[in-house]
Protein backbone atom coordinates (compact mmCIF):
# COMPACT_ATOMS: atom_id res chain seq x y z
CA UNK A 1 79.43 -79.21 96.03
CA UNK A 2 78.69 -82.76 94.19
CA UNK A 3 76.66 -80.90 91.26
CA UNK A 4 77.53 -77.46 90.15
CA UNK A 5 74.77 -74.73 90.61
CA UNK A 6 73.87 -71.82 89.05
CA UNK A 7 73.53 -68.95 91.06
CA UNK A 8 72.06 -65.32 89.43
CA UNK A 9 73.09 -62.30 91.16
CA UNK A 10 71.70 -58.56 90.67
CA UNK A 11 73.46 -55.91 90.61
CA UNK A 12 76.76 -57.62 89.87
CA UNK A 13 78.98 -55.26 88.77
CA UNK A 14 78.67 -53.28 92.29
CA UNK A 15 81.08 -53.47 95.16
CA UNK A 16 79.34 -56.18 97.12
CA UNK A 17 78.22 -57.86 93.76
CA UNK A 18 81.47 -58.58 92.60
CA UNK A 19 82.34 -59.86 95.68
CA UNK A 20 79.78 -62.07 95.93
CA UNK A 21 80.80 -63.31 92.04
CA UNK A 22 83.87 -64.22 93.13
CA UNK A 23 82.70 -66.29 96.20
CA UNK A 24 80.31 -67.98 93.96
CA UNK A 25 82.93 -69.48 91.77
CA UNK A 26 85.02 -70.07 94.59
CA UNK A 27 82.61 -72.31 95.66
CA UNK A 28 81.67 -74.03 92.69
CA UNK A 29 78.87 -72.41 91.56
CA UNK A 30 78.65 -71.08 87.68
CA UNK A 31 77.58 -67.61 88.44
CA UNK A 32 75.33 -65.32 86.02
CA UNK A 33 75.62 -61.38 86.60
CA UNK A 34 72.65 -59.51 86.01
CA UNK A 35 73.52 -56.27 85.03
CA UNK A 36 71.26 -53.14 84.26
CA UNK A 37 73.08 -51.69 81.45
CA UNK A 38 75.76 -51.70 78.87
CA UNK A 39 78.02 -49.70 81.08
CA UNK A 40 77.55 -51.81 84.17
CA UNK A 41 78.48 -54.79 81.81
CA UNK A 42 82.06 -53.04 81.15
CA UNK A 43 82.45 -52.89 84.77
CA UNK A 44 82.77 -56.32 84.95
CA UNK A 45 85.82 -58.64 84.47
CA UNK A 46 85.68 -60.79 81.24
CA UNK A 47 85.55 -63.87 82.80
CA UNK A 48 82.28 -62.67 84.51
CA UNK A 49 81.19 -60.53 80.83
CA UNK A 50 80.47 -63.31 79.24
CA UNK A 51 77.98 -64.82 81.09
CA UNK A 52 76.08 -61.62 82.09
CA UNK A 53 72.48 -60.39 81.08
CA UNK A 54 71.84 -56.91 80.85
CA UNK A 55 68.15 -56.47 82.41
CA UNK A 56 67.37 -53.13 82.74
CA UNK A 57 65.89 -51.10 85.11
CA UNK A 58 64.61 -52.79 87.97
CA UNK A 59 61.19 -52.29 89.16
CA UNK A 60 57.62 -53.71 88.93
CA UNK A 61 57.84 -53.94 85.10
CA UNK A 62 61.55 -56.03 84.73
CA UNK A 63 61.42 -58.60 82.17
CA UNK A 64 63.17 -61.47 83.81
CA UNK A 65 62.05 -64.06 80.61
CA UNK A 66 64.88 -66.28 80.11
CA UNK A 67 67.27 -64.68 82.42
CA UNK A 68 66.56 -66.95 85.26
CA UNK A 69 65.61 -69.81 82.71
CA UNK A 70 67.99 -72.36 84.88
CA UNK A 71 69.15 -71.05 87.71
CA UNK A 72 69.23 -72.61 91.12
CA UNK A 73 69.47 -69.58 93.36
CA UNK A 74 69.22 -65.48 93.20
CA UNK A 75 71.20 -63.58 95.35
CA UNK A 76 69.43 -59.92 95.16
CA UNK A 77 71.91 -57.08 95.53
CA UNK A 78 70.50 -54.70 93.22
CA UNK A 79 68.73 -51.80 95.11
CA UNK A 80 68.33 -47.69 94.93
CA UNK A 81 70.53 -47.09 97.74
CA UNK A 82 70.60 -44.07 100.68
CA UNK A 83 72.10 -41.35 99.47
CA UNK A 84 72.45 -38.20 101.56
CA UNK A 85 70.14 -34.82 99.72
CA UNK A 86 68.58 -36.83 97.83
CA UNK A 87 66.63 -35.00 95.05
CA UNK A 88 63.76 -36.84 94.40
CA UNK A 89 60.34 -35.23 95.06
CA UNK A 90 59.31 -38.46 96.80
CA UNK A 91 61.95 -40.14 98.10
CA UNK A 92 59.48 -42.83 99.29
CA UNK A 93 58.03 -43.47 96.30
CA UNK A 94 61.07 -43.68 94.54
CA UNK A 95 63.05 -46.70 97.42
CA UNK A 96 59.49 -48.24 96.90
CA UNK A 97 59.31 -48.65 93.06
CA UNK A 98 62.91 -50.33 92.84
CA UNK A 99 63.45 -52.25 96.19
CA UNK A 100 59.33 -53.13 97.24
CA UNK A 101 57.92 -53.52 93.52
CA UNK A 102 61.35 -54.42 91.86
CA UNK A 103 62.23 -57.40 94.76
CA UNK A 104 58.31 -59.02 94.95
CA UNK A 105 58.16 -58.95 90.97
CA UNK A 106 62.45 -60.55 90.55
CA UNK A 107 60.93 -63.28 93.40
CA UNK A 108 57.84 -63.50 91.40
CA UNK A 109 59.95 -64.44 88.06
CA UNK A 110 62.28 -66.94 89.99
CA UNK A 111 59.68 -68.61 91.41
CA UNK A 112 58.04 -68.94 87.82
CA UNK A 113 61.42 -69.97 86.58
CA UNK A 114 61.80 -72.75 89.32
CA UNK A 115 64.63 -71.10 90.96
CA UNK A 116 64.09 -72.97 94.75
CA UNK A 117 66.67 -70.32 96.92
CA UNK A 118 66.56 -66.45 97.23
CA UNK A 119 69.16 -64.37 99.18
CA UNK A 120 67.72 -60.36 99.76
CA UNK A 121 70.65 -58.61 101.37
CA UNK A 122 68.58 -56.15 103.51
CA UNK A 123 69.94 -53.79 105.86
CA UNK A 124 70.37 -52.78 109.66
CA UNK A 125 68.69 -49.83 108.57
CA UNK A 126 65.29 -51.89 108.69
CA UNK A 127 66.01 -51.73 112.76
CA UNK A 128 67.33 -48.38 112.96
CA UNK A 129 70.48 -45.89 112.83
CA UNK A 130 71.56 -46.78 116.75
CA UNK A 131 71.27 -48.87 119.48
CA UNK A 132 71.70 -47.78 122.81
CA UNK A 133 71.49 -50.98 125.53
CA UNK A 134 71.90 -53.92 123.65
CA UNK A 135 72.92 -54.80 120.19
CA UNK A 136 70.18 -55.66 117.23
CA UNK A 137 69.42 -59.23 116.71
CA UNK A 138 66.67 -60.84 114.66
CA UNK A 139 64.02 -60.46 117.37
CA UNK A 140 64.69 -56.62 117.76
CA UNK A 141 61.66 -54.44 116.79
CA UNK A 142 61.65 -53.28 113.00
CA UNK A 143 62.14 -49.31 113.28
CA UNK A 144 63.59 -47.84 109.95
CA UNK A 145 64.34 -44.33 109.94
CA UNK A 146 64.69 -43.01 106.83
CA UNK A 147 62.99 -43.74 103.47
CA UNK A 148 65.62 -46.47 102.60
CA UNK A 149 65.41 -48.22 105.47
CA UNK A 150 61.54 -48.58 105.17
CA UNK A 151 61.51 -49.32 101.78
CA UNK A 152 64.23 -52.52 102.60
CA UNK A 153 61.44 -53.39 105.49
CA UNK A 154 58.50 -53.06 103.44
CA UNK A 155 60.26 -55.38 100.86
CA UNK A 156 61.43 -58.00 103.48
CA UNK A 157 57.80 -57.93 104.33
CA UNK A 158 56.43 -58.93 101.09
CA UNK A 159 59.43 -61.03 100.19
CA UNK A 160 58.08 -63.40 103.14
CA UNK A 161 54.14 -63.76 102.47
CA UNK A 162 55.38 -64.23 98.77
CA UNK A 163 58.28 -66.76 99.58
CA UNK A 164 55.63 -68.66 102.29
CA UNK A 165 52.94 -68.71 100.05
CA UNK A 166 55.31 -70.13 97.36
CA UNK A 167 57.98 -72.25 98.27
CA UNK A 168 60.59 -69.95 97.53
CA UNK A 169 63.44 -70.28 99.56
CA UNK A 170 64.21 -67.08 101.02
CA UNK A 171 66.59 -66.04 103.21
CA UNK A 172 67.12 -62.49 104.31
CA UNK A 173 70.56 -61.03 105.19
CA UNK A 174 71.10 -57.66 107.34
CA UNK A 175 74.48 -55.99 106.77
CA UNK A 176 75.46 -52.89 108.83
CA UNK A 177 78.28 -51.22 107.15
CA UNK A 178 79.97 -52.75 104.29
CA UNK A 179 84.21 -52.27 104.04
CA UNK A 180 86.60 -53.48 102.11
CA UNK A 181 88.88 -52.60 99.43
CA UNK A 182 87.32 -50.45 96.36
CA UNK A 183 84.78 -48.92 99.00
CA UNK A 184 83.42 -45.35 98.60
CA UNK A 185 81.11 -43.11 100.17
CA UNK A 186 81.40 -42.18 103.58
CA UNK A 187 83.55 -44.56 105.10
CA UNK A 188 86.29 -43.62 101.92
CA UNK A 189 86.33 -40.23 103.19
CA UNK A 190 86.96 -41.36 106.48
CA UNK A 191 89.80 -43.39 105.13
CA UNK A 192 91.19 -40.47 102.77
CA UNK A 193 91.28 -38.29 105.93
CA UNK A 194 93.26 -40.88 108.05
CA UNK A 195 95.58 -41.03 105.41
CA UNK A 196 96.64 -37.75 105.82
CA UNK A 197 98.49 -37.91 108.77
CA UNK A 198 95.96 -34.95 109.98
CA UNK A 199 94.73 -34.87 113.95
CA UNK A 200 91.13 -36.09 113.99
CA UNK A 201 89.11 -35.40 116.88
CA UNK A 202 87.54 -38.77 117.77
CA UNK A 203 89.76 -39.56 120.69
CA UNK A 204 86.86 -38.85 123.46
CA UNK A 205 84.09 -41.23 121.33
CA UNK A 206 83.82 -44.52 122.88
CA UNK A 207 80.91 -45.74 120.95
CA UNK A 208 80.79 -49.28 119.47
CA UNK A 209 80.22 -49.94 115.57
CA UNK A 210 79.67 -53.26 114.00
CA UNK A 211 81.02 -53.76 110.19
CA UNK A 212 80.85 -56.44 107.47
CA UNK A 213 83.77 -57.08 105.50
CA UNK A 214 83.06 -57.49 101.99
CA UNK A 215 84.61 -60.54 101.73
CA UNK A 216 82.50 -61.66 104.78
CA UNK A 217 79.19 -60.37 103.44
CA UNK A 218 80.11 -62.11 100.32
CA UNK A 219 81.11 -65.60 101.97
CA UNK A 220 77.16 -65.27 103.85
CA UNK A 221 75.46 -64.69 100.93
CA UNK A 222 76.69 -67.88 99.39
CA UNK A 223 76.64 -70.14 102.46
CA UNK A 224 72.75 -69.47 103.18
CA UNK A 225 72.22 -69.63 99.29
CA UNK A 226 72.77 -73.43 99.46
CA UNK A 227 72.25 -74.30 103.11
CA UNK A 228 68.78 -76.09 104.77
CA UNK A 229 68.45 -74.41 107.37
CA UNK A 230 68.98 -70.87 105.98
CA UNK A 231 65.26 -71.21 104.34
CA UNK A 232 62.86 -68.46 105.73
CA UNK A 233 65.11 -66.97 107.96
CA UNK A 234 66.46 -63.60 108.62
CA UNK A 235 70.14 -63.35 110.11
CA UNK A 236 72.09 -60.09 111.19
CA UNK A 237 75.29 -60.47 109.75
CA UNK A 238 78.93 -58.90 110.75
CA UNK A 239 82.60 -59.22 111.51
CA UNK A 240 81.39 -59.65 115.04
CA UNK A 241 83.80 -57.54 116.41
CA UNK A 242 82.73 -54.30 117.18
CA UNK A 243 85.13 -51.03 117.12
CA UNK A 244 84.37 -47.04 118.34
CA UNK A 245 85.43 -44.83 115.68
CA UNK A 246 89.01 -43.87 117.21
CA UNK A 247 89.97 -47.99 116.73
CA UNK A 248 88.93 -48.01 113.35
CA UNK A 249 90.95 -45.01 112.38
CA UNK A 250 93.78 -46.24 114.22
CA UNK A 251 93.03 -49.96 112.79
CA UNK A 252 93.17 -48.16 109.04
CA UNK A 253 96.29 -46.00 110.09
CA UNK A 254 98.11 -49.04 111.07
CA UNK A 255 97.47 -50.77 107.53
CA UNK A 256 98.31 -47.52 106.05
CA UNK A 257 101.69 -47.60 107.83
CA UNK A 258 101.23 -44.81 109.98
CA UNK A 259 99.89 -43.48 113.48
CA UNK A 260 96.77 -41.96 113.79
CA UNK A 261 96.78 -38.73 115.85
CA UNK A 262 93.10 -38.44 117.65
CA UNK A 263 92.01 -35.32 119.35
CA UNK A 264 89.74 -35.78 122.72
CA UNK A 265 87.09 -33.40 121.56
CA UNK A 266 84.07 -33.56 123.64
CA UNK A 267 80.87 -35.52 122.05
CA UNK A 268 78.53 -32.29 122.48
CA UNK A 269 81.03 -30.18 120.96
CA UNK A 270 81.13 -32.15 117.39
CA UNK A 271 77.09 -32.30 117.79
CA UNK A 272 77.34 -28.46 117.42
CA UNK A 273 80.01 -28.33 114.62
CA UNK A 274 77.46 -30.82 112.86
CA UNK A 275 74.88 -28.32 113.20
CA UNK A 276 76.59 -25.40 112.50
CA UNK A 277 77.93 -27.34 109.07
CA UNK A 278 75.08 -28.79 108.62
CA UNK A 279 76.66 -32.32 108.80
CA UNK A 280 74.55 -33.59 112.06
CA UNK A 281 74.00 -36.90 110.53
CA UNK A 282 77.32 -37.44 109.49
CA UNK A 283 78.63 -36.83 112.89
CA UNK A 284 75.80 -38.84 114.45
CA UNK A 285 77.26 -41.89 112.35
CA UNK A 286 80.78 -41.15 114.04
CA UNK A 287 79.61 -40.84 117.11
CA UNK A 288 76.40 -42.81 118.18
CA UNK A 289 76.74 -46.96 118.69
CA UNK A 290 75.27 -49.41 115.90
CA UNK A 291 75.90 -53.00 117.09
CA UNK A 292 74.48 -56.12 115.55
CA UNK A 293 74.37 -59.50 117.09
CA UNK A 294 75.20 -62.34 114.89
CA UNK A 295 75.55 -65.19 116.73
CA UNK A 296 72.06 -66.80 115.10
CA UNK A 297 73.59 -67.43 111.74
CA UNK A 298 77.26 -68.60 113.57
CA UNK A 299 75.04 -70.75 115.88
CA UNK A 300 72.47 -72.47 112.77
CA UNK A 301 74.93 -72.30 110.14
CA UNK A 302 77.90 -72.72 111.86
CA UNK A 303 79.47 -69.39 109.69
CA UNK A 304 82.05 -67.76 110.62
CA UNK A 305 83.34 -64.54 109.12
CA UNK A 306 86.67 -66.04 106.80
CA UNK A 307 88.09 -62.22 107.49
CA UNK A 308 89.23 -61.08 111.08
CA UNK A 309 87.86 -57.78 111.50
CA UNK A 310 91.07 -56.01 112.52
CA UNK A 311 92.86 -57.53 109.92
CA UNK A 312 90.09 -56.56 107.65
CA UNK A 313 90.71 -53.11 108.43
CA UNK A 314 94.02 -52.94 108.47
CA UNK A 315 93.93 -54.01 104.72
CA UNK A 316 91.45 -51.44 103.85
CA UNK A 317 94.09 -48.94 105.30
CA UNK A 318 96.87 -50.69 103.06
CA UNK A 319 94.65 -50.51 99.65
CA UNK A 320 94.50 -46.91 100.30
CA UNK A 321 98.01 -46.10 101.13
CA UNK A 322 98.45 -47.60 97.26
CA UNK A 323 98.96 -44.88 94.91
CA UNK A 324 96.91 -45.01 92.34
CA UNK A 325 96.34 -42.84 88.55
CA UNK A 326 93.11 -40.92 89.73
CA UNK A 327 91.87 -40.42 93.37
């Protein structure tokens, strides 16, 4: 880059936000977290610290005054994310206040604030939880399932009428499943398991499964933050190598230095242990195929995902094989 940039990025303290911090600066951008509270702040390493804003909740009502005062580009991360049992008494409601209301009024600010470029990292779930011919590309139909999912297509939705009617440069990124070192949730307890040597019974599942990287995700957010023809386009993003769950265990187990032991259990027969546990969308996730097509953004942009995807795994095995203080 001739002339450094600015680039703002919510939710920075998170596991794709730092990420995405550290590709900025990579790059040559000065980078500016935007961090809802005090305690989010500490997550941060100095170097980023000192730069942050604290903001606040995110929603309809955000005062962005001054903290986009500058900026070139926005990379929105910041979102109320699915969470299994959720609690709320409307769900809906709830994904709508933070990622419908919360995105249209951050895009409203930045446009206000002359920021020209806008990266929304969506999701796959805006398409749906499987696919069962062909994989998802940006012409597939928009299908969310869950209240997440339509809340991220709702707000892709108004993101476009509001960047169009603007000027705004938006660009809209769908992620399937994010990996990497420092990851949680479900595919950290799939991890944890594989690192304990155990049998697992995936060895009959030949589904396919597309994941991002981190790293990759990361490296895409800033390439279509400052690239032409990124404006008003959606792109599916991924490793763009796709694995059944068997290859990533055995993919993790390698990094981990060990050998994975999979069971051939029959497909039905998990269906009914989910049922009987009540885990039948957990096993669904194992089992069912989720592939995304990205050769759009490889073919306009040229990208191409700086971490293999075996490789990738293999290193997310390795981080957890580390021992560490607290689990």
């Amino acid at each position: 880059m001739t002339d450094q940039k600015t680039m703002a990025i919510t939710g920075a303290n998170g596991f794709v936000g730092q990420a995405v911090c550290k590709a900025a600066l990579a790059d040559g951008f000065t980078v500016r977290p935007l961090v809802r509270t005090k305690a989010a702040l500490a997550q941060l390493p100095a170097d980023l610290a000192r730069d942050a804003r604290i903001i606040g909740d995110i929603d309809g009502n955000t005062d962005w005054t001054g903290h986009l005062q500058g900026v070139d580009c926005v990379v929105h991360l910041a979102a109320r994310v699915h969470v299994m049992n959720d609690v709320s008494s409307d769900p809906l409601a709830a994904f709508r206040a933070v990622n419908v209301a919360g995105s249209l009024h951050l895009a409203r600010a930045a446009a206000a604030q002359n920021v020209k470029r806008m990266v929304f990292v969506s999701s796959i779930k805006v398409n749906g939880e499987e696919t069962l011919f062909s994989a998802f590309n940006e012409h597939s139909p928009v299908n969310p399932q869950d209240p997440y999912g339509q809340s991220k297509a709702e707000a892709e939705n108004a993101l476009r009428q509001f960047s169009e009617e603007s000027g705004l440069g938006l660009t809209i990124l769908r992620p399937p499943l994010v990996y990497g070192p420092g990851v949680k949730a479900n595919f950290a307890a799939l991890a944890k398991l594989t690192s304990r040597g155990i049998p697992l019974p995936f060895g009959a599942i030949h589904n396919y499964r597309s994941l991002i990287h981190v790293d990759n995700l990361a490296d895409a957010c800033v390439v279509v933050a400052q690239h032409p023809s990124a404006c008003y386009k959606t792109y599916m993003v991924s490793d763009g190598e796709d694995f059944s769950i068997g290859e990533m265990i055995s993919l993790l187990a390698e990094g981990m230095g060990k050998k994975a032991i999979l069971l051939s259990v029959p497909t039905g027969v998990l269906g009914f242990i989910g049922r009987v546990t009540g885990k039948t969308a957990q096993v669904q996730r194992l089992t069912s195929s989720l592939q995304i097509d990205n050769r759009a953004i490889r073919r306009d942009l040229h990208w191409l995902p700086p971490v293999e995807a075996r490789e990738g795994l293999r290193r997310v095995g390795a981080w957890f094989a580390q021992p560490r203080k607290t689990d």
